[in-house]
PDB file of N, CA and C in Angstrom:
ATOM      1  N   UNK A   1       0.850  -1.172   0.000  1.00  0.00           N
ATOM      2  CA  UNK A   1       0.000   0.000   0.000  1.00  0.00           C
ATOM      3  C   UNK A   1       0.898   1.238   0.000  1.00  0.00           C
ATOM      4  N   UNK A   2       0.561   2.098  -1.110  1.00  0.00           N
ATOM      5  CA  UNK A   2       1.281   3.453  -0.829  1.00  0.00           C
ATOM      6  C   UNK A   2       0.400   4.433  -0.814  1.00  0.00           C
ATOM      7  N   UNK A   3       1.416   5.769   0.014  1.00  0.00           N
ATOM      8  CA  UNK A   3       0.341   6.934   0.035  1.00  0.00           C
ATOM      9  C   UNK A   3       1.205   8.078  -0.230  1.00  0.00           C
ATOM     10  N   UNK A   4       0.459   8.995   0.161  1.00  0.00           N
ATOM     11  CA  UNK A   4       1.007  10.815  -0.391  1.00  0.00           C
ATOM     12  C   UNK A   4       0.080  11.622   0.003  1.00  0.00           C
ATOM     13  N   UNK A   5       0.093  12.044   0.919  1.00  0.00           N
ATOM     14  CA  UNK A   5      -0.904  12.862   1.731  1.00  0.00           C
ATOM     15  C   UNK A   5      -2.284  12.472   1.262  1.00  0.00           C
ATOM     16  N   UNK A   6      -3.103  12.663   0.770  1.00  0.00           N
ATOM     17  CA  UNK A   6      -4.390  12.289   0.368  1.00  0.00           C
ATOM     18  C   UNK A   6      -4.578  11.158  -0.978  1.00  0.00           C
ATOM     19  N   UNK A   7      -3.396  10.518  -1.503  1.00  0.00           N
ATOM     20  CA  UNK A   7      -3.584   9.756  -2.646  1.00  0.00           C
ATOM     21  C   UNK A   7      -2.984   8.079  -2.083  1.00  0.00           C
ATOM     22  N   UNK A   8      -3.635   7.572  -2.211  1.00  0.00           N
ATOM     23  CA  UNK A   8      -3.431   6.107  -1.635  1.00  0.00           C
ATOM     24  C   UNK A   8      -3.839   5.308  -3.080  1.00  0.00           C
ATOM     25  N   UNK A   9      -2.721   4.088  -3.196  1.00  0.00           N
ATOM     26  CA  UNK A   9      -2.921   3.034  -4.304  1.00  0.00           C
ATOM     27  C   UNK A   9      -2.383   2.019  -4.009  1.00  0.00           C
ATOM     28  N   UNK A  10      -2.856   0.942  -4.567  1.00  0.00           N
ATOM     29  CA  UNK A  10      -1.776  -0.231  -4.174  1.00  0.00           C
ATOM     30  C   UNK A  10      -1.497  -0.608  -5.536  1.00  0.00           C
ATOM     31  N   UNK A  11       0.200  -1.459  -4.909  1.00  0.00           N
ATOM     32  CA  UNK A  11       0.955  -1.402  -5.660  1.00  0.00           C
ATOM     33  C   UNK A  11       1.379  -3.271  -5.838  1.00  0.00           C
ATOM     34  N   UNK A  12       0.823  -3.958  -6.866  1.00  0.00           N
ATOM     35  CA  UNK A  12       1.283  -5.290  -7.103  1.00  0.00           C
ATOM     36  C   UNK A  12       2.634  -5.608  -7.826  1.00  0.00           C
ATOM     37  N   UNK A  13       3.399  -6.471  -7.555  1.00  0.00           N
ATOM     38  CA  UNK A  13       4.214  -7.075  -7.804  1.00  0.00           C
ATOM     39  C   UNK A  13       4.662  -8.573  -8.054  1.00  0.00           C
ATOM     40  N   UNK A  14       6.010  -9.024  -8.493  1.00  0.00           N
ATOM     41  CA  UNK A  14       6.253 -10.528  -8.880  1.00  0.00           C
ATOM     42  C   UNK A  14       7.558 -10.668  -8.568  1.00  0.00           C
ATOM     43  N   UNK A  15       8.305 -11.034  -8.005  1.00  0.00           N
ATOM     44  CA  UNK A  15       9.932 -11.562  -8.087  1.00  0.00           C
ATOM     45  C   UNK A  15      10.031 -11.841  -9.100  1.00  0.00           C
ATOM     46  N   UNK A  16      11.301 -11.326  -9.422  1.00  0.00           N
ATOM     47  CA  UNK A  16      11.776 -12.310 -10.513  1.00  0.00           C
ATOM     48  C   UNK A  16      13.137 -13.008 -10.652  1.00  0.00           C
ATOM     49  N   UNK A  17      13.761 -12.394  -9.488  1.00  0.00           N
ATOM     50  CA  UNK A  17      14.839 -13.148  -9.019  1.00  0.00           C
ATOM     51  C   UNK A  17      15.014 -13.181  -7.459  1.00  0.00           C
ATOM     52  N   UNK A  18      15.398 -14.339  -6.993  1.00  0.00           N
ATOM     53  CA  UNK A  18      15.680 -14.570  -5.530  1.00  0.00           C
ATOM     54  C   UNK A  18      16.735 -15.344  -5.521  1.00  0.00           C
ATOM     55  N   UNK A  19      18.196 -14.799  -5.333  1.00  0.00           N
ATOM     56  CA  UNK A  19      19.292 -15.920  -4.755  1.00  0.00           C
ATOM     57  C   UNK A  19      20.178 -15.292  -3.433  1.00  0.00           C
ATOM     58  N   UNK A  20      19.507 -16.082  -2.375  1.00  0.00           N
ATOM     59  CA  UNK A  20      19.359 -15.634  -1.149  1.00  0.00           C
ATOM     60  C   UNK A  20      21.106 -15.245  -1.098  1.00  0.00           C
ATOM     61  N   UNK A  21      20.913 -13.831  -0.144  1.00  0.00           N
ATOM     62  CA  UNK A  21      22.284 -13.546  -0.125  1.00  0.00           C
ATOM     63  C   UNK A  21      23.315 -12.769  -0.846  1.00  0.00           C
ATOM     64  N   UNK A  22      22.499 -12.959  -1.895  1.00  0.00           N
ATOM     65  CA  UNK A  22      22.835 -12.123  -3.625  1.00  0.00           C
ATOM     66  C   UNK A  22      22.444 -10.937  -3.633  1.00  0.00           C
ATOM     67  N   UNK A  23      20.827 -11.645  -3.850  1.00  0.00           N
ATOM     68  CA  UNK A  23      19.714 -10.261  -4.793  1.00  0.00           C
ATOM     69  C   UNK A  23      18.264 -10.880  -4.506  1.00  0.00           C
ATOM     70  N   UNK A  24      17.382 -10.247  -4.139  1.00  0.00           N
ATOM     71  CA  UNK A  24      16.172 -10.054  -4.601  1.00  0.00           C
ATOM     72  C   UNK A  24      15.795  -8.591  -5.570  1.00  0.00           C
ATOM     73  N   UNK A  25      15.142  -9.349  -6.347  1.00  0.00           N
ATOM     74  CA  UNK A  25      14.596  -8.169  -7.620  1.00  0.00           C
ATOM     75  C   UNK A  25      13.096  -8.639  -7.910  1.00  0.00           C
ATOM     76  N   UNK A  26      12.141  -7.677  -8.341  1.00  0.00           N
ATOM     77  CA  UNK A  26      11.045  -7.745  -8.432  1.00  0.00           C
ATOM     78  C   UNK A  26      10.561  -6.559  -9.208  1.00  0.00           C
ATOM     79  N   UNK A  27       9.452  -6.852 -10.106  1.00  0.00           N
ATOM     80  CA  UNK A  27       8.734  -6.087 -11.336  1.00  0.00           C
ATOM     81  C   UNK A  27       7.475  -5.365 -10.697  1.00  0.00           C
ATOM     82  N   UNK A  28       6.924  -4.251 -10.825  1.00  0.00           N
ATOM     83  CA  UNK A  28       5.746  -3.859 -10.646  1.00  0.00           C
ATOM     84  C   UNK A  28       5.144  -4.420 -11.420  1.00  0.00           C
ATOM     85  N   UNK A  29       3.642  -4.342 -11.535  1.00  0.00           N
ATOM     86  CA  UNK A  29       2.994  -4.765 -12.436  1.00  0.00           C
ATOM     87  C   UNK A  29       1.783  -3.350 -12.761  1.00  0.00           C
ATOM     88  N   UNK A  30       1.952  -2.811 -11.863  1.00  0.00           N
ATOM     89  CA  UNK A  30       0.781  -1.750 -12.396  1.00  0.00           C
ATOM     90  C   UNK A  30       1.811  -0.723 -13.217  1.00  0.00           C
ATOM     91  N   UNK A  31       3.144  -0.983 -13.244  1.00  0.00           N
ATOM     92  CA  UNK A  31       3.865   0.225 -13.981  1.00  0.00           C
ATOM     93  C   UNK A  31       5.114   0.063 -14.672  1.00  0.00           C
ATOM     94  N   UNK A  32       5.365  -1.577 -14.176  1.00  0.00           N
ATOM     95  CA  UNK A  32       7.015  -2.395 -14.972  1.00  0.00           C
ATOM     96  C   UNK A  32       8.579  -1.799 -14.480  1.00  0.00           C
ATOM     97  N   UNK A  33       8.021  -1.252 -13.717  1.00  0.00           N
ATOM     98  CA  UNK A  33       9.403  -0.882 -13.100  1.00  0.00           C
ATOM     99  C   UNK A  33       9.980  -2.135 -12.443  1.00  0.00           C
ATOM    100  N   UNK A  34      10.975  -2.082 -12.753  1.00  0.00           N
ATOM    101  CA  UNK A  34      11.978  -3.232 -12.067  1.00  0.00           C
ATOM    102  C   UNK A  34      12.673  -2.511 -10.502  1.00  0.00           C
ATOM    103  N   UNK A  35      12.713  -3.341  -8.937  1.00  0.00           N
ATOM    104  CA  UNK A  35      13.471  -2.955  -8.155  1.00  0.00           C
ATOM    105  C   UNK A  35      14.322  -4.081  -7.914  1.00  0.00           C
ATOM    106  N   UNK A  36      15.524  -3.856  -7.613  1.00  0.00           N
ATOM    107  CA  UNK A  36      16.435  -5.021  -6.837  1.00  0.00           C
ATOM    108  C   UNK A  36      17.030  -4.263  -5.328  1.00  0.00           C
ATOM    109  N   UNK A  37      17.628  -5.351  -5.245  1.00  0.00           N
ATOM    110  CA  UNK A  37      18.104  -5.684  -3.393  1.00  0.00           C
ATOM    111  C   UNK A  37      19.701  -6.184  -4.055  1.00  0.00           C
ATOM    112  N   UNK A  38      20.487  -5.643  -4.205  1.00  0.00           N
ATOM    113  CA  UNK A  38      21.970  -6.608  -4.700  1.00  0.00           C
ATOM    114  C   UNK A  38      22.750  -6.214  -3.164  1.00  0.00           C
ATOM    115  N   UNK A  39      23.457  -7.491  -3.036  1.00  0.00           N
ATOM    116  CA  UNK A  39      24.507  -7.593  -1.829  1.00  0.00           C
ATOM    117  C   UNK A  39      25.753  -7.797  -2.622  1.00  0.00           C
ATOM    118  N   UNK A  40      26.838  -7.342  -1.957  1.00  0.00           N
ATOM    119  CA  UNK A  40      28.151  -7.720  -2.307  1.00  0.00           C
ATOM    120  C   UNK A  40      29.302  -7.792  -1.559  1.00  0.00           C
ATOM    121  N   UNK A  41      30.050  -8.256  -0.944  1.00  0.00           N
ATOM    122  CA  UNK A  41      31.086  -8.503   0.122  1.00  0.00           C
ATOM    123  C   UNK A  41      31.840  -7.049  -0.090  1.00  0.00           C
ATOM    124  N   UNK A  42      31.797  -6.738   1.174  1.00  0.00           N
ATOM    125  CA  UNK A  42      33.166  -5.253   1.097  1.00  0.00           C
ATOM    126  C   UNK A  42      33.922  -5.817   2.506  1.00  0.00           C
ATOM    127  N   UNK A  43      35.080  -4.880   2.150  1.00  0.00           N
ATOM    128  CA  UNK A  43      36.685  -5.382   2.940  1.00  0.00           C
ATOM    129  C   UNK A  43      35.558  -5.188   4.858  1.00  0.00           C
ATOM    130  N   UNK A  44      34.745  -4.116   4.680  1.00  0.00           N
ATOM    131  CA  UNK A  44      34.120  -3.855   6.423  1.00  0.00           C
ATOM    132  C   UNK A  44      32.888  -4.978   6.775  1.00  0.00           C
ATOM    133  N   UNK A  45      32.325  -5.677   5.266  1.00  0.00           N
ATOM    134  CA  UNK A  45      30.589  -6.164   5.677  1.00  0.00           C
ATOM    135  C   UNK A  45      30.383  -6.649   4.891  1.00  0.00           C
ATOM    136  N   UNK A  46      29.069  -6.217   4.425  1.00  0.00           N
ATOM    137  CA  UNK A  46      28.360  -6.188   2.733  1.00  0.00           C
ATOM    138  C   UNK A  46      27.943  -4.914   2.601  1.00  0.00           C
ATOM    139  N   UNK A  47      28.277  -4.675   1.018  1.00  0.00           N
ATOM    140  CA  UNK A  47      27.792  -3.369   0.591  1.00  0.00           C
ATOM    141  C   UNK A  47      26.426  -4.154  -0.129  1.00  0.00           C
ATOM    142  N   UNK A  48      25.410  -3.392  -0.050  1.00  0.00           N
ATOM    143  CA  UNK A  48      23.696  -3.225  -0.215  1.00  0.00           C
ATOM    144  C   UNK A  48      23.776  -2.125  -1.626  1.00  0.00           C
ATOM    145  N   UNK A  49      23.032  -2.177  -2.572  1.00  0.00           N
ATOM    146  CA  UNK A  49      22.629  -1.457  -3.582  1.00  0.00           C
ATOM    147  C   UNK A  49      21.377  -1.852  -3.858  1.00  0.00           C
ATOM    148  N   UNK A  50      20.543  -0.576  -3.978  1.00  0.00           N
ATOM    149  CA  UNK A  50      19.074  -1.003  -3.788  1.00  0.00           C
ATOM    150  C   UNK A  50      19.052   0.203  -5.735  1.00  0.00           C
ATOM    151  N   UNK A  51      18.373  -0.592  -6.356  1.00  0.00           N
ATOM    152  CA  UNK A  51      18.265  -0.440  -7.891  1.00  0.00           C
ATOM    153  C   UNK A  51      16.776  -0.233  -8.500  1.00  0.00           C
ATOM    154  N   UNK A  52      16.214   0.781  -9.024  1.00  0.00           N
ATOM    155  CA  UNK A  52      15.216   1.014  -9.775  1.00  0.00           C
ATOM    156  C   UNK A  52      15.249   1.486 -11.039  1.00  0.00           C
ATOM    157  N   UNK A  53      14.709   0.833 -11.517  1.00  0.00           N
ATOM    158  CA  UNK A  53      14.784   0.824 -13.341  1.00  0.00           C
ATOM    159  C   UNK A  53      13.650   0.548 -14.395  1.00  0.00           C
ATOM    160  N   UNK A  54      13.695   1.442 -15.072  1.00  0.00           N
ATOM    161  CA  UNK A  54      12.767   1.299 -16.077  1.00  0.00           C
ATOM    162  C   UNK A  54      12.629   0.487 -17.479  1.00  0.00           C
ATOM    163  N   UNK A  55      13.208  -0.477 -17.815  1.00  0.00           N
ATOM    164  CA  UNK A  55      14.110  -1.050 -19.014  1.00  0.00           C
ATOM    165  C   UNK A  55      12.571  -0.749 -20.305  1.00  0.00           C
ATOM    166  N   UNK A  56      11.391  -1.334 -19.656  1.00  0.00           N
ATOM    167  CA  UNK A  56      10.430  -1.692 -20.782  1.00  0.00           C
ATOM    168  C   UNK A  56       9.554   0.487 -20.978  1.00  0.00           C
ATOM    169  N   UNK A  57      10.253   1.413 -20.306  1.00  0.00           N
ATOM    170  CA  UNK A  57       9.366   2.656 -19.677  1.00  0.00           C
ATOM    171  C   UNK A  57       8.613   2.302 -18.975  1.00  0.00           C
ATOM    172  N   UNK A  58       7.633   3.314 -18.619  1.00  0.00           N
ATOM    173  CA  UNK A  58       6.276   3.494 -17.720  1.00  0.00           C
ATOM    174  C   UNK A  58       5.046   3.247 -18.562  1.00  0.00           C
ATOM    175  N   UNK A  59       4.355   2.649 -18.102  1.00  0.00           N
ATOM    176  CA  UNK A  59       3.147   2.550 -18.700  1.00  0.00           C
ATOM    177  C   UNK A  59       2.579   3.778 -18.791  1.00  0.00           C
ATOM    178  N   UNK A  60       1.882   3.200 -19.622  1.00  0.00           N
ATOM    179  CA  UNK A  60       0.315   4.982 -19.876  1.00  0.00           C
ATOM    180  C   UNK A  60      -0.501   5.349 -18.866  1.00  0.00           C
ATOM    181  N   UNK A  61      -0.546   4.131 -17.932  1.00  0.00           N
ATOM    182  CA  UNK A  61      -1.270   4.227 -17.089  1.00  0.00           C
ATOM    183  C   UNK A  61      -0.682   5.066 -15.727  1.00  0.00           C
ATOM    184  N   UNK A  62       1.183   4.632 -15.588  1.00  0.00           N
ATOM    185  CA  UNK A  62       1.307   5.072 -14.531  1.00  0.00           C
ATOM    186  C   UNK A  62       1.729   6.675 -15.100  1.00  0.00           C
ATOM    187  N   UNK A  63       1.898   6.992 -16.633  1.00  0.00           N
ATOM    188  CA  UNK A  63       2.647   8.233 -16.524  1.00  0.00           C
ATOM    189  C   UNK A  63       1.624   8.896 -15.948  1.00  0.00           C
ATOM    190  N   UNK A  64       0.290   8.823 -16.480  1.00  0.00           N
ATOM    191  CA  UNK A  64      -1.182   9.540 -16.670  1.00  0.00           C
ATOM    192  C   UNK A  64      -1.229   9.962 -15.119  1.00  0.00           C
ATOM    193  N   UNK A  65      -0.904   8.941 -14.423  1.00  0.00           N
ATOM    194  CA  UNK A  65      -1.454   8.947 -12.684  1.00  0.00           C
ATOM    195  C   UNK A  65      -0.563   9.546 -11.813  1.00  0.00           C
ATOM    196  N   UNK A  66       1.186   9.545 -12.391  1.00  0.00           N
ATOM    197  CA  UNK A  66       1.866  10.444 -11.542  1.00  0.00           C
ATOM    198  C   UNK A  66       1.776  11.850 -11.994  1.00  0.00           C
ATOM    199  N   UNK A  67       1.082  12.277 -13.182  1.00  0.00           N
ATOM    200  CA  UNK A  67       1.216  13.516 -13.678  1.00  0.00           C
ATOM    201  C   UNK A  67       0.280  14.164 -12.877  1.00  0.00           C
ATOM    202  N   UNK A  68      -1.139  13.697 -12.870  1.00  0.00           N
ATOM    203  CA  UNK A  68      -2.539  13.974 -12.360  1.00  0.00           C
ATOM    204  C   UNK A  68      -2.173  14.121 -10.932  1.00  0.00           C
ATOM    205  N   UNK A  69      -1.878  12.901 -10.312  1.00  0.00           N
ATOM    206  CA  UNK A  69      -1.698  12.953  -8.452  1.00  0.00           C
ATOM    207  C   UNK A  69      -0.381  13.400  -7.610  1.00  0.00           C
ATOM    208  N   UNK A  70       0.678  12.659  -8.498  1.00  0.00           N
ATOM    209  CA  UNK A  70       1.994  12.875  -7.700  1.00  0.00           C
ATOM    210  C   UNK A  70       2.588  14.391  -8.147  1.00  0.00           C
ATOM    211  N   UNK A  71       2.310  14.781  -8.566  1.00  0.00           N
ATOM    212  CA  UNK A  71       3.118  15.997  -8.658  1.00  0.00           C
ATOM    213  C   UNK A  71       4.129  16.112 -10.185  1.00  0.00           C
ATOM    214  N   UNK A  72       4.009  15.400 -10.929  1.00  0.00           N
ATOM    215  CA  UNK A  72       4.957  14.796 -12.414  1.00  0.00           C
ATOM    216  C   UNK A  72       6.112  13.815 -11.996  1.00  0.00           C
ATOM    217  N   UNK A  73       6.952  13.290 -12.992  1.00  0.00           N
ATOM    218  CA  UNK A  73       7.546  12.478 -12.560  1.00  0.00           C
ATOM    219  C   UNK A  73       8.900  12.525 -11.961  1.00  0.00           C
ATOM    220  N   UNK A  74       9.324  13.954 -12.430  1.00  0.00           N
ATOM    221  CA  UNK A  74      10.566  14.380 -11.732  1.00  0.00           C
ATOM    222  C   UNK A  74      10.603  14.467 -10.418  1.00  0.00           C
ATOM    223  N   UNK A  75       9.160  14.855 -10.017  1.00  0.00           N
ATOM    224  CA  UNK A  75       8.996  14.948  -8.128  1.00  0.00           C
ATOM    225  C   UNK A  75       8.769  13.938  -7.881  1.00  0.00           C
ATOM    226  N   UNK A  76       8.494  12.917  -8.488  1.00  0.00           N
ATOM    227  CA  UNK A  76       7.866  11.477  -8.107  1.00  0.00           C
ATOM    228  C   UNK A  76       9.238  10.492  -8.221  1.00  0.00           C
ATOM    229  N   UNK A  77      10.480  10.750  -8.845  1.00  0.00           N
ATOM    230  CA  UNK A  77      11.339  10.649  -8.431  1.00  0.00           C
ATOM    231  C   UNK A  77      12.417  10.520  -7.473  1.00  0.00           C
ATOM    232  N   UNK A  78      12.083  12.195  -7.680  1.00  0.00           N
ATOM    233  CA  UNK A  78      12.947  12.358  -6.041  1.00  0.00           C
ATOM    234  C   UNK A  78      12.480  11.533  -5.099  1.00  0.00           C
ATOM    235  N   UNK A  79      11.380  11.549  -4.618  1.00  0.00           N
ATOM    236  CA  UNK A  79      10.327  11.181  -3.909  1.00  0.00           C
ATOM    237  C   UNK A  79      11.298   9.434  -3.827  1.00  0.00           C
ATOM    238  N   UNK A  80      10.702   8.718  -4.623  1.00  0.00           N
ATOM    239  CA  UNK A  80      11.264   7.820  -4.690  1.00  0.00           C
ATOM    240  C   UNK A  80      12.818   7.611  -3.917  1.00  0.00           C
ATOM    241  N   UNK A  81      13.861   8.095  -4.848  1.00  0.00           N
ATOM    242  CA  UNK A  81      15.412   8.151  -4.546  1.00  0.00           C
ATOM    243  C   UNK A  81      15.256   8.289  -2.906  1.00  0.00           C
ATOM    244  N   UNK A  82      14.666   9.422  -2.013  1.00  0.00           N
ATOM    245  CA  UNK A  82      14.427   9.591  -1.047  1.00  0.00           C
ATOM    246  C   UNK A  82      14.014   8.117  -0.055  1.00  0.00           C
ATOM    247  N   UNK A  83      13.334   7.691  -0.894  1.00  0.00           N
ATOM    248  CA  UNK A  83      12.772   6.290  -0.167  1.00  0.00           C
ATOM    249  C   UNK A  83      13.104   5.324  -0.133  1.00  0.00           C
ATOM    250  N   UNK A  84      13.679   4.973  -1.132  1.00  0.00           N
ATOM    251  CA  UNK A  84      15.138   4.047  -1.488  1.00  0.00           C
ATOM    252  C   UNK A  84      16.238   4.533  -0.281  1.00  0.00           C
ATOM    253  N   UNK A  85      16.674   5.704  -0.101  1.00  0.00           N
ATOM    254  CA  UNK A  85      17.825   5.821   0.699  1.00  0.00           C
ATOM    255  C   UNK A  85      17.549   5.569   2.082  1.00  0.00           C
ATOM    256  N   UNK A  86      16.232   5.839   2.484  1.00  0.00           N
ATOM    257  CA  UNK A  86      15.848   6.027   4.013  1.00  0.00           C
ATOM    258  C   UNK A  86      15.378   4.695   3.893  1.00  0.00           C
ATOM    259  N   UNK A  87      15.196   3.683   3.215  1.00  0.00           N
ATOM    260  CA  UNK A  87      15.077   1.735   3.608  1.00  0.00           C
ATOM    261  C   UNK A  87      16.500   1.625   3.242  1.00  0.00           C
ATOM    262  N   UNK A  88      17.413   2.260   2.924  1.00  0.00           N
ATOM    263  CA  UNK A  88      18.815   1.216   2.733  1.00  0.00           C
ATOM    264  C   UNK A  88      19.054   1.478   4.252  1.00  0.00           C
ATOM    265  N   UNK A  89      18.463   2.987   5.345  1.00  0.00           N
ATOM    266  CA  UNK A  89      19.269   3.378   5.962  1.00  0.00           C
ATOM    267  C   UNK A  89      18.910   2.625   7.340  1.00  0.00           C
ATOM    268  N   UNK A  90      17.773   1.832   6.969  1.00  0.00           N
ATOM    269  CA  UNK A  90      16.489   1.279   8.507  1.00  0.00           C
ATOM    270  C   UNK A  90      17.585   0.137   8.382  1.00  0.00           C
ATOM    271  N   UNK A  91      17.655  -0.849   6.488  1.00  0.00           N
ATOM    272  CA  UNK A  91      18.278  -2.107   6.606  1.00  0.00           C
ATOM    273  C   UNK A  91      19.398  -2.087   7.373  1.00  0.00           C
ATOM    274  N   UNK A  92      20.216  -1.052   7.110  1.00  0.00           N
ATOM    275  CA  UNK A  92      21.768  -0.795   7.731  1.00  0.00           C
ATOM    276  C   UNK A  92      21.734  -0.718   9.409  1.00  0.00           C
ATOM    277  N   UNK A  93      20.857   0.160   9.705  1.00  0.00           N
ATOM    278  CA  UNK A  93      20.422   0.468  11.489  1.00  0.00           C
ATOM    279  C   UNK A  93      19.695  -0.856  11.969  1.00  0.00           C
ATOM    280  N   UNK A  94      19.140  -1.982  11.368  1.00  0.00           N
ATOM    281  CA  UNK A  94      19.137  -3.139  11.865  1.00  0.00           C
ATOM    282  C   UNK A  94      20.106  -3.489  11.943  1.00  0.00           C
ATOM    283  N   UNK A  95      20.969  -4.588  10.704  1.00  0.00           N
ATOM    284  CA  UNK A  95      21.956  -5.113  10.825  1.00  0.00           C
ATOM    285  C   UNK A  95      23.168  -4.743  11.953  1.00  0.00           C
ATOM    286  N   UNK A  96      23.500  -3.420  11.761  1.00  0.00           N
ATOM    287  CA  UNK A  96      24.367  -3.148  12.929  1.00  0.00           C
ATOM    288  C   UNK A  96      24.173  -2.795  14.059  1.00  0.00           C
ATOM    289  N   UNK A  97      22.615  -3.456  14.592  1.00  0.00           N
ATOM    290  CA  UNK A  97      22.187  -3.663  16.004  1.00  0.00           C
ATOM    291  C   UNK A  97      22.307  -5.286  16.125  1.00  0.00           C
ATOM    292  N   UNK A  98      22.447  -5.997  15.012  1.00  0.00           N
ATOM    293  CA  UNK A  98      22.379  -7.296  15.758  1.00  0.00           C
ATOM    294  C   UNK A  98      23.867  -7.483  16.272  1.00  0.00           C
ATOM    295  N   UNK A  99      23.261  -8.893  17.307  1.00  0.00           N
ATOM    296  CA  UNK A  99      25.232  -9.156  18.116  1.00  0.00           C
ATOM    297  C   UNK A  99      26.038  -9.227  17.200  1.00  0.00           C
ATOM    298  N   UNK A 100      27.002  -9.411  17.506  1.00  0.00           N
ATOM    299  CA  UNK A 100      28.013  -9.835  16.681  1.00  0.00           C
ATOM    300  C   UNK A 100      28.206 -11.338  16.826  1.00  0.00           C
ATOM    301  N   UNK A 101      28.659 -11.975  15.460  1.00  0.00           N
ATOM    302  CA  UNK A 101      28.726 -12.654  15.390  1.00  0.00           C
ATOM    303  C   UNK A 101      30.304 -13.734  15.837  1.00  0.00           C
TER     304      UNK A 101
END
């Protein structure tokens, strides 16, 4: 479920890749955007890269609906990038509360 002060929609999806440890990635379906989850060993941990992409564009449907509700897509962007950074930053503030191993 997402929102924006008064605009609420939900938002379906599909995996399309899961190799635990790797990557999870997954497709919208109301708009084809692709997101991933990629892990990768660094010299301190794992470095996390969280990825959104458009390969096929936006549908007609979603340009029509971020133009009308969200504000266009450049703010619906940011918006985004913003939200992406503040879940890499919750994943990170977990992990380095658990014990150590």
């Amino acid at each position: 479920m997402n929102r924006r002060k008064h605009v609420r929609w939900v938002t379906l999806s599909r995996v399309i890749t899961c190799s635990p440890g790797q990557e999870i990635g997954w497709v919208l379906l109301t708009n084809r955007s692709e997101w991933r989850y990629q892990l990768q060993p660094s010299a301190t941990g794992t470095s996390i890269t969280h990825i959104r992409r458009t390969p096929r564009g936006e549908s007609r449907f979603a340009l029509l609906f971020t133009q009308a509700l969200l504000g266009g897509q450049a703010c619906h962007d940011a918006e985004l990038e913003q939200g992406m950074n503040q879940g890499l930053g919750r994943i990170k503030a977990i992990v380095e509360a658990l014990p150590s191993r």
